[in-house]
Structures are given as C-alpha cells and as structure tokens.
PDB file of N, CA and C in Angstrom:
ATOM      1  N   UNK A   1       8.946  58.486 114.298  1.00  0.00           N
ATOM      2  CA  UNK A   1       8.752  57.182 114.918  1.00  0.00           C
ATOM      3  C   UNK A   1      10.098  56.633 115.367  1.00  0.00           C
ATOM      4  N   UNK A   2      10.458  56.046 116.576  1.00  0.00           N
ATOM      5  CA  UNK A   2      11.462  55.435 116.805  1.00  0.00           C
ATOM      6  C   UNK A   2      11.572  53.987 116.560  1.00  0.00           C
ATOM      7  N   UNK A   3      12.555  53.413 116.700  1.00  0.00           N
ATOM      8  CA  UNK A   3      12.879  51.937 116.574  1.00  0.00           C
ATOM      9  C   UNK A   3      13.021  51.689 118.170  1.00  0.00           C
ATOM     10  N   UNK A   4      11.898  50.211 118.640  1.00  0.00           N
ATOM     11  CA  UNK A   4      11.929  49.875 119.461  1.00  0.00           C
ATOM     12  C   UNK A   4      12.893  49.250 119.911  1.00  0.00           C
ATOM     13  N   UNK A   5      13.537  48.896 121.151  1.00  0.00           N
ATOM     14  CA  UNK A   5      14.486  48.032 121.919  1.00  0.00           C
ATOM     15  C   UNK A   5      14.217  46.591 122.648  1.00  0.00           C
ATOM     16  N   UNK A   6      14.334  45.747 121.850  1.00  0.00           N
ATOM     17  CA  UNK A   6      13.926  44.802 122.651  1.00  0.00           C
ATOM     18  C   UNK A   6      14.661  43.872 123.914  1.00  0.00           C
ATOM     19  N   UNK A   7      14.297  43.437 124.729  1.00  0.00           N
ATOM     20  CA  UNK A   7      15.070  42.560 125.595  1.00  0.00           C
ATOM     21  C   UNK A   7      16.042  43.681 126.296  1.00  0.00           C
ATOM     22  N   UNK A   8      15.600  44.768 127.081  1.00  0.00           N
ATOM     23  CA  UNK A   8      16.557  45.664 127.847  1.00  0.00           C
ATOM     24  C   UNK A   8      17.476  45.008 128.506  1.00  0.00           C
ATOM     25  N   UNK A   9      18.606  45.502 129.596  1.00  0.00           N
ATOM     26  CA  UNK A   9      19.127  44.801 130.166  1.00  0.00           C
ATOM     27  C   UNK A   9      18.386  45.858 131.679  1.00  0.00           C
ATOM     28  N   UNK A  10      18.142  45.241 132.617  1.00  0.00           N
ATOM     29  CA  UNK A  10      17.386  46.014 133.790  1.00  0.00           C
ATOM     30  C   UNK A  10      18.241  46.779 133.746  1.00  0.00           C
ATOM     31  N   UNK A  11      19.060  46.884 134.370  1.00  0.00           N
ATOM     32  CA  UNK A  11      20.313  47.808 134.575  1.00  0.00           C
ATOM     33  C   UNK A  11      20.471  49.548 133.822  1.00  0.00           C
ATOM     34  N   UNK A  12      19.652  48.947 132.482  1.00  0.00           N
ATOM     35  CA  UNK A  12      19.354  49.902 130.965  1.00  0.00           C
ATOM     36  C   UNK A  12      18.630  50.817 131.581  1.00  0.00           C
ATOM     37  N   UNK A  13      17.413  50.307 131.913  1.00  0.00           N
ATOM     38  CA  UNK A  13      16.194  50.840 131.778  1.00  0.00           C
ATOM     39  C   UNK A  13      16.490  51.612 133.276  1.00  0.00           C
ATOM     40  N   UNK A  14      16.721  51.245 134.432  1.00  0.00           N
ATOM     41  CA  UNK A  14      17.345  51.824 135.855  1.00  0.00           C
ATOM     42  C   UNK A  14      17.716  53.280 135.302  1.00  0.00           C
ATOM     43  N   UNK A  15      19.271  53.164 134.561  1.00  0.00           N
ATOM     44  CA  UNK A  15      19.719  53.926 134.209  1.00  0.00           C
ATOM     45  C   UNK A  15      19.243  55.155 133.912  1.00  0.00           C
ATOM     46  N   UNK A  16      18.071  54.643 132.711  1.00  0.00           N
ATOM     47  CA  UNK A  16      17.226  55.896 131.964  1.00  0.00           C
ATOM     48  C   UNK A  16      16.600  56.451 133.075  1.00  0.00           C
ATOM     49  N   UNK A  17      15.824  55.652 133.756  1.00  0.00           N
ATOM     50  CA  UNK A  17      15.548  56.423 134.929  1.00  0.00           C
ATOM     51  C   UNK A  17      16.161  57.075 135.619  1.00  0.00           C
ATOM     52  N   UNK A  18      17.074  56.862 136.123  1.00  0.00           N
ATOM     53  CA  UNK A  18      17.749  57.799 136.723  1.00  0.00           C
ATOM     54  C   UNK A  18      17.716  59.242 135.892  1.00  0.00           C
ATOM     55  N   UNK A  19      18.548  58.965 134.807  1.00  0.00           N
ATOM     56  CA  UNK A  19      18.855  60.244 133.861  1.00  0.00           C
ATOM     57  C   UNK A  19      17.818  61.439 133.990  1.00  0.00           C
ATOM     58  N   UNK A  20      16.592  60.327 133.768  1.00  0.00           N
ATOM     59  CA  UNK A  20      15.706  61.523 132.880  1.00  0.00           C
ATOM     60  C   UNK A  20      14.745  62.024 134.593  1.00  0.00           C
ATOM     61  N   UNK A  21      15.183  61.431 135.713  1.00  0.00           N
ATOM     62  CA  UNK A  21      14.704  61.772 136.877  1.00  0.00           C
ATOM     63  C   UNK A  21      15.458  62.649 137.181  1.00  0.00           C
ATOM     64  N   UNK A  22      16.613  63.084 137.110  1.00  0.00           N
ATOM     65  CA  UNK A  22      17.782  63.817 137.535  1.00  0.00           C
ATOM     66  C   UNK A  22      17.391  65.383 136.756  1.00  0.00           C
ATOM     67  N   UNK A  23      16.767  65.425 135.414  1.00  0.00           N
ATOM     68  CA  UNK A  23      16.243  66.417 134.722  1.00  0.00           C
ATOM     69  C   UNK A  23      15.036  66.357 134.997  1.00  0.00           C
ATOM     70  N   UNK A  24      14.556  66.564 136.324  1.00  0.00           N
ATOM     71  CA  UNK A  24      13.303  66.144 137.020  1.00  0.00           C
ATOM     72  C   UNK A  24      11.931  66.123 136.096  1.00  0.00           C
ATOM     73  N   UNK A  25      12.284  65.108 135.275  1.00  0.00           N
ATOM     74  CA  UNK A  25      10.702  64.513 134.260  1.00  0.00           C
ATOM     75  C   UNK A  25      10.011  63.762 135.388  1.00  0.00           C
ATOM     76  N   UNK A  26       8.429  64.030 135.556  1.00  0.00           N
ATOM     77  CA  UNK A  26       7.904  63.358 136.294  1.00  0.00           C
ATOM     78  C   UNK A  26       7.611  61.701 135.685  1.00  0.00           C
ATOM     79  N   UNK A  27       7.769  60.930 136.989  1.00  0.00           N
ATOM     80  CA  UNK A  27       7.439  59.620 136.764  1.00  0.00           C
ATOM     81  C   UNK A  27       6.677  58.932 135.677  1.00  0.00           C
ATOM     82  N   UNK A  28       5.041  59.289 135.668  1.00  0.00           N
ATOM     83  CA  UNK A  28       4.854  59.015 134.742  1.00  0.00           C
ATOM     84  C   UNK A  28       5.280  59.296 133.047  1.00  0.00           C
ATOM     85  N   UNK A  29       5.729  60.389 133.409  1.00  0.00           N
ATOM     86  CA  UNK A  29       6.512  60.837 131.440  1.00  0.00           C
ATOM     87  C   UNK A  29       7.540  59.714 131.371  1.00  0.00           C
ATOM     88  N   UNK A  30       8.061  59.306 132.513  1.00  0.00           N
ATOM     89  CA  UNK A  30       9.278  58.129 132.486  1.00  0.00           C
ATOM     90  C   UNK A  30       9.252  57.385 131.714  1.00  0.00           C
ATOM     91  N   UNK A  31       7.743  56.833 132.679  1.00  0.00           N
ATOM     92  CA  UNK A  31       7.279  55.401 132.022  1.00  0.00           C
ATOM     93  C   UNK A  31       6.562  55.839 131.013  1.00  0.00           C
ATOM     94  N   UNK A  32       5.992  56.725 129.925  1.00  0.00           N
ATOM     95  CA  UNK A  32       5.739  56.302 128.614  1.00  0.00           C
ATOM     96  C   UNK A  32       6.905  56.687 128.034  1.00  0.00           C
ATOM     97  N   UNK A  33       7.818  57.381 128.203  1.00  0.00           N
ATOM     98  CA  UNK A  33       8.946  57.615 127.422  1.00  0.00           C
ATOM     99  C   UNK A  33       9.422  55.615 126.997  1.00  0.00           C
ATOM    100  N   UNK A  34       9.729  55.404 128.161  1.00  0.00           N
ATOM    101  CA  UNK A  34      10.074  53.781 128.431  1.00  0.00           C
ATOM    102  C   UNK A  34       9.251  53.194 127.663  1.00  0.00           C
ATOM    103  N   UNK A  35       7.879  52.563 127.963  1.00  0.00           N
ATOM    104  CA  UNK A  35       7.293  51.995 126.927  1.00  0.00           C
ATOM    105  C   UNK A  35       7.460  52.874 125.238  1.00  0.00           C
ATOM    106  N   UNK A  36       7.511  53.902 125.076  1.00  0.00           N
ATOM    107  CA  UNK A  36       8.259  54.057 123.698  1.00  0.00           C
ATOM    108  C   UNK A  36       8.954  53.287 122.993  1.00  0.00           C
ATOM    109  N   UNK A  37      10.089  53.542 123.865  1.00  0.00           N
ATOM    110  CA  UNK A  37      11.271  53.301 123.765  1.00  0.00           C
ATOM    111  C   UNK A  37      11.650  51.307 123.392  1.00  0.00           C
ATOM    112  N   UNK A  38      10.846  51.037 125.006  1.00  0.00           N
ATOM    113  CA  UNK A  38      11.328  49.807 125.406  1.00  0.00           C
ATOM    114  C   UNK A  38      10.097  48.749 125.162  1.00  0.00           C
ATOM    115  N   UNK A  39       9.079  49.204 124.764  1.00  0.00           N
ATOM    116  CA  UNK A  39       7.924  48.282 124.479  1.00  0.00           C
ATOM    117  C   UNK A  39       6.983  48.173 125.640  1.00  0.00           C
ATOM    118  N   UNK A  40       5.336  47.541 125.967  1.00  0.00           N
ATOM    119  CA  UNK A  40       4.808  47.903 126.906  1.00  0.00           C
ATOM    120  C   UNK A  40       5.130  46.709 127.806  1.00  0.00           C
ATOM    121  N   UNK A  41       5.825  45.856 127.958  1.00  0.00           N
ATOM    122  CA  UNK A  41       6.615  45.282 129.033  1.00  0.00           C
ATOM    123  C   UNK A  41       7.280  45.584 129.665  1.00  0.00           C
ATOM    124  N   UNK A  42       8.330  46.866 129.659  1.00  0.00           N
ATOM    125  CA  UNK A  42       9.219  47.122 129.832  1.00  0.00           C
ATOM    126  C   UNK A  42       9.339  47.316 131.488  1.00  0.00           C
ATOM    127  N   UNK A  43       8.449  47.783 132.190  1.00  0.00           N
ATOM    128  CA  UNK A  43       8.534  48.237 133.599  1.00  0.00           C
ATOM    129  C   UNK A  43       7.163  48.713 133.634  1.00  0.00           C
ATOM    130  N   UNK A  44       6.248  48.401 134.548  1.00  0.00           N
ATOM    131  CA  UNK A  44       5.083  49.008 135.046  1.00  0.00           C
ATOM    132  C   UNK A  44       5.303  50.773 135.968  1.00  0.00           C
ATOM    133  N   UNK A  45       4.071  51.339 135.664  1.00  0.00           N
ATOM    134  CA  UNK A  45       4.295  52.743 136.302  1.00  0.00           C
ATOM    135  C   UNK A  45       4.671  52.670 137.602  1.00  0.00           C
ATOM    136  N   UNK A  46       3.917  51.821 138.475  1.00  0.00           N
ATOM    137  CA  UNK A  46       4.564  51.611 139.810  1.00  0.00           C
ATOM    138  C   UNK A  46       6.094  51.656 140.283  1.00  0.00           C
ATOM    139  N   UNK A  47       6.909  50.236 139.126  1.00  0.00           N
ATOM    140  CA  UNK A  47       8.084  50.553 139.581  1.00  0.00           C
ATOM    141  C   UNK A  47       9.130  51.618 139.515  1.00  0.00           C
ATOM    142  N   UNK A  48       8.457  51.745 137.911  1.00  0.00           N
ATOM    143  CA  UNK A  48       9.196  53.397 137.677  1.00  0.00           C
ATOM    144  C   UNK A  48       8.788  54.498 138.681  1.00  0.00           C
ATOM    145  N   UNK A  49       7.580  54.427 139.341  1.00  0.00           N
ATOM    146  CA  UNK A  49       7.906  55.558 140.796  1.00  0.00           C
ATOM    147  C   UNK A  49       8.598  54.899 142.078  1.00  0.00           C
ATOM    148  N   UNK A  50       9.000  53.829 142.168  1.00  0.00           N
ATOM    149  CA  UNK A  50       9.506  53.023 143.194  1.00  0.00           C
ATOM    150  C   UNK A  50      10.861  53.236 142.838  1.00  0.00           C
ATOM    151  N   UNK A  51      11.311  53.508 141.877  1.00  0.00           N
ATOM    152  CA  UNK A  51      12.685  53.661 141.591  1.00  0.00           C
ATOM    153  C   UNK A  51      13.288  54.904 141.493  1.00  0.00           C
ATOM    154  N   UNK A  52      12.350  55.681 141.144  1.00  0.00           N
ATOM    155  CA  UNK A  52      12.515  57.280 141.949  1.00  0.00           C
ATOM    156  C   UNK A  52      12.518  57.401 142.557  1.00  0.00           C
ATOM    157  N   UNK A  53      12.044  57.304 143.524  1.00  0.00           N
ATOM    158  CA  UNK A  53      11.655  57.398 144.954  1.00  0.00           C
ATOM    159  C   UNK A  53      13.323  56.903 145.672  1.00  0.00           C
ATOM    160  N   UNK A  54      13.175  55.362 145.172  1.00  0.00           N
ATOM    161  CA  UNK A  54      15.429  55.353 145.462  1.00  0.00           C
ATOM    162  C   UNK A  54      16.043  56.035 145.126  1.00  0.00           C
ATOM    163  N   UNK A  55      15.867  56.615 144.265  1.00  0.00           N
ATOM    164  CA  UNK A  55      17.185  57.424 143.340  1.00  0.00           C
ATOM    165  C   UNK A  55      16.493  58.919 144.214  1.00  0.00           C
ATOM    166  N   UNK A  56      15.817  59.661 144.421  1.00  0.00           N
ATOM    167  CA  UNK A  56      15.417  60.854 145.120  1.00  0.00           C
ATOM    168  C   UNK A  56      15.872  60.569 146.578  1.00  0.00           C
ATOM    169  N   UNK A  57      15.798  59.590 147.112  1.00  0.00           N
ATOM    170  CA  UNK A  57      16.435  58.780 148.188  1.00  0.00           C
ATOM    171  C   UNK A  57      17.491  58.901 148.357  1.00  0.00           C
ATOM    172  N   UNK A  58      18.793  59.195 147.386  1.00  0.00           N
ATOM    173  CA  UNK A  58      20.030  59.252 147.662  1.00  0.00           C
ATOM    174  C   UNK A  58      20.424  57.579 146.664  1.00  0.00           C
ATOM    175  N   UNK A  59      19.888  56.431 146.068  1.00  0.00           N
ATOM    176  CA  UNK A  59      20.301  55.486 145.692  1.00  0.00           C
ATOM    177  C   UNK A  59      20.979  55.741 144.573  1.00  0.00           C
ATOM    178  N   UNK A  60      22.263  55.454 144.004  1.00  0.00           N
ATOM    179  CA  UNK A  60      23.030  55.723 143.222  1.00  0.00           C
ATOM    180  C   UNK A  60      23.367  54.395 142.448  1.00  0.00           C
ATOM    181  N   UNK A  61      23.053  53.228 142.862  1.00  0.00           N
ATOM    182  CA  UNK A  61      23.543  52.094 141.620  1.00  0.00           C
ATOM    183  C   UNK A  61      22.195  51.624 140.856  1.00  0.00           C
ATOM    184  N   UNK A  62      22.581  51.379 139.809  1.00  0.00           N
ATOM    185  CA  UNK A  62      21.116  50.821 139.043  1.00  0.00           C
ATOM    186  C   UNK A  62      20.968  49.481 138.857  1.00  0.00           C
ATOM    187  N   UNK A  63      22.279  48.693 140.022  1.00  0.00           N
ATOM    188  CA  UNK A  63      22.422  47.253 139.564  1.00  0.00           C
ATOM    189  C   UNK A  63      21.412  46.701 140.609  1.00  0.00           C
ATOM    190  N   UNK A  64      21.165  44.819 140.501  1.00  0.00           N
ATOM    191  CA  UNK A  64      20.305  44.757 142.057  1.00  0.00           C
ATOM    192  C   UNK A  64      21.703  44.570 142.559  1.00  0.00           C
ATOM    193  N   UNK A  65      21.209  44.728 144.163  1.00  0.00           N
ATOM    194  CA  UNK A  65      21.782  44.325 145.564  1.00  0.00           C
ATOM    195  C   UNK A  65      21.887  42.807 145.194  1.00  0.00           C
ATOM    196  N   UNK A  66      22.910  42.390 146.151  1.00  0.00           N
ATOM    197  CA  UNK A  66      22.942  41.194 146.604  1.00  0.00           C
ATOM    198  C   UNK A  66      22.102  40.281 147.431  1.00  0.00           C
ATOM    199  N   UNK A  67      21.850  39.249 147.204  1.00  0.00           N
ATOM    200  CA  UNK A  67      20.584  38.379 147.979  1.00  0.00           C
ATOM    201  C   UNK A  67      20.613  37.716 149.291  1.00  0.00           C
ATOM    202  N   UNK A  68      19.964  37.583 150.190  1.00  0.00           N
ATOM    203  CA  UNK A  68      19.923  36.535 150.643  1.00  0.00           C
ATOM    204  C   UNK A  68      19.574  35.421 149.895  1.00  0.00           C
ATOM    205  N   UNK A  69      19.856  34.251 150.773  1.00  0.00           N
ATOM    206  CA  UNK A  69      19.490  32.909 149.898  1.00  0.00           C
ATOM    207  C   UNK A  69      20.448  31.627 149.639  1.00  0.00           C
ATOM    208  N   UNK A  70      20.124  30.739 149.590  1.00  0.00           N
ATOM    209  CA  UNK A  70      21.208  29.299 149.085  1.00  0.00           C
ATOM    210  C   UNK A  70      21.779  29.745 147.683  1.00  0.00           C
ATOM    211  N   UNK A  71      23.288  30.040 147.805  1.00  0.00           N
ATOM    212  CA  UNK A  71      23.929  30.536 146.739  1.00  0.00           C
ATOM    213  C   UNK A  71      23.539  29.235 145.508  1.00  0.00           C
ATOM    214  N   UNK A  72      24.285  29.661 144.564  1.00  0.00           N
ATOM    215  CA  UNK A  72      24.425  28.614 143.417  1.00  0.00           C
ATOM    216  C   UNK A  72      25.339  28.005 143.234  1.00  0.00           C
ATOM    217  N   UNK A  73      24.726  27.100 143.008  1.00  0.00           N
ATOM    218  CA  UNK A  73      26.232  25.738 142.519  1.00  0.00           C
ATOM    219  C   UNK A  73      26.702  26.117 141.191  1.00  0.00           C
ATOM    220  N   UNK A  74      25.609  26.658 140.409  1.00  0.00           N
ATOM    221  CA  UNK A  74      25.734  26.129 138.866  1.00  0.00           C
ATOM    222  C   UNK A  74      27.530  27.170 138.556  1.00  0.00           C
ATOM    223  N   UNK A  75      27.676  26.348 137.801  1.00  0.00           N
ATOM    224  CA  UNK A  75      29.016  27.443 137.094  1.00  0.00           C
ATOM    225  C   UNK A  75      29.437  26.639 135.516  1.00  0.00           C
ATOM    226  N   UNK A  76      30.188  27.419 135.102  1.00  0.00           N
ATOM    227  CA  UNK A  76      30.688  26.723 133.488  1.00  0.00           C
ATOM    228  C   UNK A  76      31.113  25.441 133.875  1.00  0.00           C
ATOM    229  N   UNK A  77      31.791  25.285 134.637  1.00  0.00           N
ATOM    230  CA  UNK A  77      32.380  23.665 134.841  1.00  0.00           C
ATOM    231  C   UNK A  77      31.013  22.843 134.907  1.00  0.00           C
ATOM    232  N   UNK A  78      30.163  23.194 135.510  1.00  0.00           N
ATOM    233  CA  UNK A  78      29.123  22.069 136.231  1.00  0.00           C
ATOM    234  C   UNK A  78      28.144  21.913 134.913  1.00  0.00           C
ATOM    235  N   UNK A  79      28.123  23.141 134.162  1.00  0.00           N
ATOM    236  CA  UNK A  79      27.246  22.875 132.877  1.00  0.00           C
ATOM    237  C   UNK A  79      28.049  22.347 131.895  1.00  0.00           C
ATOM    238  N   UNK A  80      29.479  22.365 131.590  1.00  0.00           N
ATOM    239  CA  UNK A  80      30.047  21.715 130.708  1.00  0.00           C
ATOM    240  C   UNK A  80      30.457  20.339 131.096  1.00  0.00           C
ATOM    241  N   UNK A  81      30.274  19.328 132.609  1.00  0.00           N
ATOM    242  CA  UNK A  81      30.325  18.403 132.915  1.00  0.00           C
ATOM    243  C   UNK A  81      28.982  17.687 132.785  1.00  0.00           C
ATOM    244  N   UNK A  82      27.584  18.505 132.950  1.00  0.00           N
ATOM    245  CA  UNK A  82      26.421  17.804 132.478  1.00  0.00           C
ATOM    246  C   UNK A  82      26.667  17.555 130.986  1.00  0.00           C
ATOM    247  N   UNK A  83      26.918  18.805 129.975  1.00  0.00           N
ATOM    248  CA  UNK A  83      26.668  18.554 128.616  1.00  0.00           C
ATOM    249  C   UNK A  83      27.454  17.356 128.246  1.00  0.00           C
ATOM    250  N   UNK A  84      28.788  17.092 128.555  1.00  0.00           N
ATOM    251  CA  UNK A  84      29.309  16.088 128.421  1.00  0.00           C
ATOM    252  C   UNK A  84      28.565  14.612 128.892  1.00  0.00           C
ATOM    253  N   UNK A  85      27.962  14.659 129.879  1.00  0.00           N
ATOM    254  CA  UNK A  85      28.036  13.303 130.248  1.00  0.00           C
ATOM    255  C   UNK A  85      26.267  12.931 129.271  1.00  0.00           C
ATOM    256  N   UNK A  86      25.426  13.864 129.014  1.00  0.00           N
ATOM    257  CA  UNK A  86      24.263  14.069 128.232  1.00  0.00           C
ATOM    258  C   UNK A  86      24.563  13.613 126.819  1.00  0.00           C
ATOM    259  N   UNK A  87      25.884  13.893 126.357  1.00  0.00           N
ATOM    260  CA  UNK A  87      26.186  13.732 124.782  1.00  0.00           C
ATOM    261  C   UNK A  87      27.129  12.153 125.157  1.00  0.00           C
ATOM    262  N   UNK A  88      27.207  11.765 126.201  1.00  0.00           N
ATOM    263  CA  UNK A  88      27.843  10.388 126.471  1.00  0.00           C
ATOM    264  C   UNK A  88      26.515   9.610 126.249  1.00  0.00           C
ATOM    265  N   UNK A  89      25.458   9.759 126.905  1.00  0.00           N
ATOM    266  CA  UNK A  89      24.115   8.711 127.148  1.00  0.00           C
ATOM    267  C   UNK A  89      22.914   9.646 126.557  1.00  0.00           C
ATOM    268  N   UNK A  90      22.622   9.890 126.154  1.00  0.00           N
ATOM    269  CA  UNK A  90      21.346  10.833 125.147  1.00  0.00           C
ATOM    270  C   UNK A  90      20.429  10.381 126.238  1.00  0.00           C
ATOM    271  N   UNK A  91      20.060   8.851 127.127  1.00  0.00           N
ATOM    272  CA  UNK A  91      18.639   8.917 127.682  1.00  0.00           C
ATOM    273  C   UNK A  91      19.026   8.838 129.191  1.00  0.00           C
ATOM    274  N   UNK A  92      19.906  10.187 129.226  1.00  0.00           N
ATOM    275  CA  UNK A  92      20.763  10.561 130.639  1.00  0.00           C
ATOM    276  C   UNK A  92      19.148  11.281 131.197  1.00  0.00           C
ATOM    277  N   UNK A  93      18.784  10.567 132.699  1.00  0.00           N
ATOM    278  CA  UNK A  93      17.747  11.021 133.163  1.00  0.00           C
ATOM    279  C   UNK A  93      18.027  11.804 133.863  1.00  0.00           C
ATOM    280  N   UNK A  94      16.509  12.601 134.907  1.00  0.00           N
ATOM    281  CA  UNK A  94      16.776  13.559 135.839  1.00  0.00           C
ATOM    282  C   UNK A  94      17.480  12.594 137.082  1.00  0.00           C
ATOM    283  N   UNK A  95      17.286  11.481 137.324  1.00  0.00           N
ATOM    284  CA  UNK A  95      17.471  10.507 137.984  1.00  0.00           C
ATOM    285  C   UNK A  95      18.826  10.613 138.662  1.00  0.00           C
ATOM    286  N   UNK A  96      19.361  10.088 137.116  1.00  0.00           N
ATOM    287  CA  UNK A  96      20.644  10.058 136.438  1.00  0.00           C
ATOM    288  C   UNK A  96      21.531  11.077 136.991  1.00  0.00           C
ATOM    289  N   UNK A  97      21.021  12.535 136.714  1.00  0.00           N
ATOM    290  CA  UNK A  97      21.760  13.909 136.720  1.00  0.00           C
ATOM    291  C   UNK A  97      21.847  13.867 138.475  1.00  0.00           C
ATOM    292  N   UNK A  98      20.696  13.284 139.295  1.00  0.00           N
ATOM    293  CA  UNK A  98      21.287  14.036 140.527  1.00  0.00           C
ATOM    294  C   UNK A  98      22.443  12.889 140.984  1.00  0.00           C
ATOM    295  N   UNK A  99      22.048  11.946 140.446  1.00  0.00           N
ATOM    296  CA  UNK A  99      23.357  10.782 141.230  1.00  0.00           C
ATOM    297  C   UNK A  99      24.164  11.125 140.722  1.00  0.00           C
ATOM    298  N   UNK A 100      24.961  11.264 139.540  1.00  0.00           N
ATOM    299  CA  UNK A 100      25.937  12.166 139.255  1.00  0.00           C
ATOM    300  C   UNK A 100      26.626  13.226 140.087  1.00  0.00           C
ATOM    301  N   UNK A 101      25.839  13.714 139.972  1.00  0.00           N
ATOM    302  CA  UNK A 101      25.675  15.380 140.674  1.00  0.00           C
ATOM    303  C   UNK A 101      24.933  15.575 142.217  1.00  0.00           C
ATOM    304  N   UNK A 102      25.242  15.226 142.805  1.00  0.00           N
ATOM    305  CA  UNK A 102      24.535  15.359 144.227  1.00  0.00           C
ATOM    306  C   UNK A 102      24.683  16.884 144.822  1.00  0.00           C
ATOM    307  N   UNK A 103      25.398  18.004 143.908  1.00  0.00           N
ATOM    308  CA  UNK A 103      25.340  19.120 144.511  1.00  0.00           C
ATOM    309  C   UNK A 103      23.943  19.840 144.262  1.00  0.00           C
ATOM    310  N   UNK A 104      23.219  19.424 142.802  1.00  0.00           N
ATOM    311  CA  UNK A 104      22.791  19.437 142.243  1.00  0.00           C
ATOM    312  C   UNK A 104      20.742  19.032 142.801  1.00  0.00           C
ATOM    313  N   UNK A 105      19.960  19.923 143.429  1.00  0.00           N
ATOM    314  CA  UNK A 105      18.421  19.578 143.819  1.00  0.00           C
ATOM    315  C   UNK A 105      17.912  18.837 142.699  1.00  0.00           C
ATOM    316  N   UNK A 106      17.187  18.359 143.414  1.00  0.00           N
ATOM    317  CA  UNK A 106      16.553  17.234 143.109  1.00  0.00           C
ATOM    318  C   UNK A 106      15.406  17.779 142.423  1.00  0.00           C
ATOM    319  N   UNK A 107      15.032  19.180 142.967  1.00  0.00           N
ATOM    320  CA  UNK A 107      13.714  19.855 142.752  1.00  0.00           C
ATOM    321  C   UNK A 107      13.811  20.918 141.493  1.00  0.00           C
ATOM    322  N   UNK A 108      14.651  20.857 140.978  1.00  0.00           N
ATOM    323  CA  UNK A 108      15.328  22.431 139.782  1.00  0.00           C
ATOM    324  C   UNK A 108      14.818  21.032 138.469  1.00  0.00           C
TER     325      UNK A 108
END
C-alpha cells in the first residue's frame, strides 16, 4: 500500500506525466497510477491524455504558459498595507478597502 500525496503542486503531477509517458505507459495506466498516488482528484483521464498528447507534441515545460488578461495588482506590499489598515479599524469595510485602494475592483 502506498502513502497518499495530498495537495500536488500541478507542475508535480505534469511532471509524472511526462516521465512515465516518456517510458511509453499508456495514458490511462497514468491516470490510475496518479489517482494512487495522488488521490481521485488529482487530474481526470481526459487531461492526462491532453497532456500527452503535448508532451508527444514536442511540449517540454510542465509549468502553465503565461495569460492573457488584466494583470494583478495584488503584491506583498498591497496585502501588508490592507492588513495594517484592517488591524487599525477592525469594522474596515469593503467600502472602506476600495476608497483606500482604488487600484483595487470593486467586484473581487
């Protein structure tokens, strides 16, 4: 019996794939090896053949790509300037946080 892994990091589980695709295990052995391993959350059979299919493709990183999209504001400064001003007024509203913070949606 093995000891399960909880909370993979994607990147993990990519990886294994790759590996055990490279010693051409078919897809599905992947994915129950994975749920073994990683619990039955871990990745559905689909993606584990979707990710072969990249990696048989020639894809070589197991990280994601970069996004389109409205980057992020958030950073350590902007969360250690909320926590501060939160431990200043305890009944600091959402209100509150965007007038403060106008970089900051209204909608998050």
């Amino acid at each position: 019996m093995f000891k399960t892994i909880s909370d993979p990091a994607d990147s993990e589980v990519r990886s294994e794939i790759r590996f055990l695709n490279a010693k051409k295990v078919k897809p599905a052995e992947i994915h129950r090896q994975l749920v073994e391993i990683y619990g039955e959350n871990v990745m559905t059979d689909g993606m584990v053949r979707k990710w072969v299919r990249q990696f048989n493709d020639g894809r070589t990183n197991v990280h994601d790509e970069a996004r389109s999209g409205r980057p992020s504001v958030v950073n350590d400064g902007l969360v250690a300037k909320v926590n501060e001003k939160i431990r200043e007024n305890r009944r600091f509203t959402m209100r509150m946080l965007f007038d403060e913070f106008p970089q900051i949606s209204k909608t998050v």
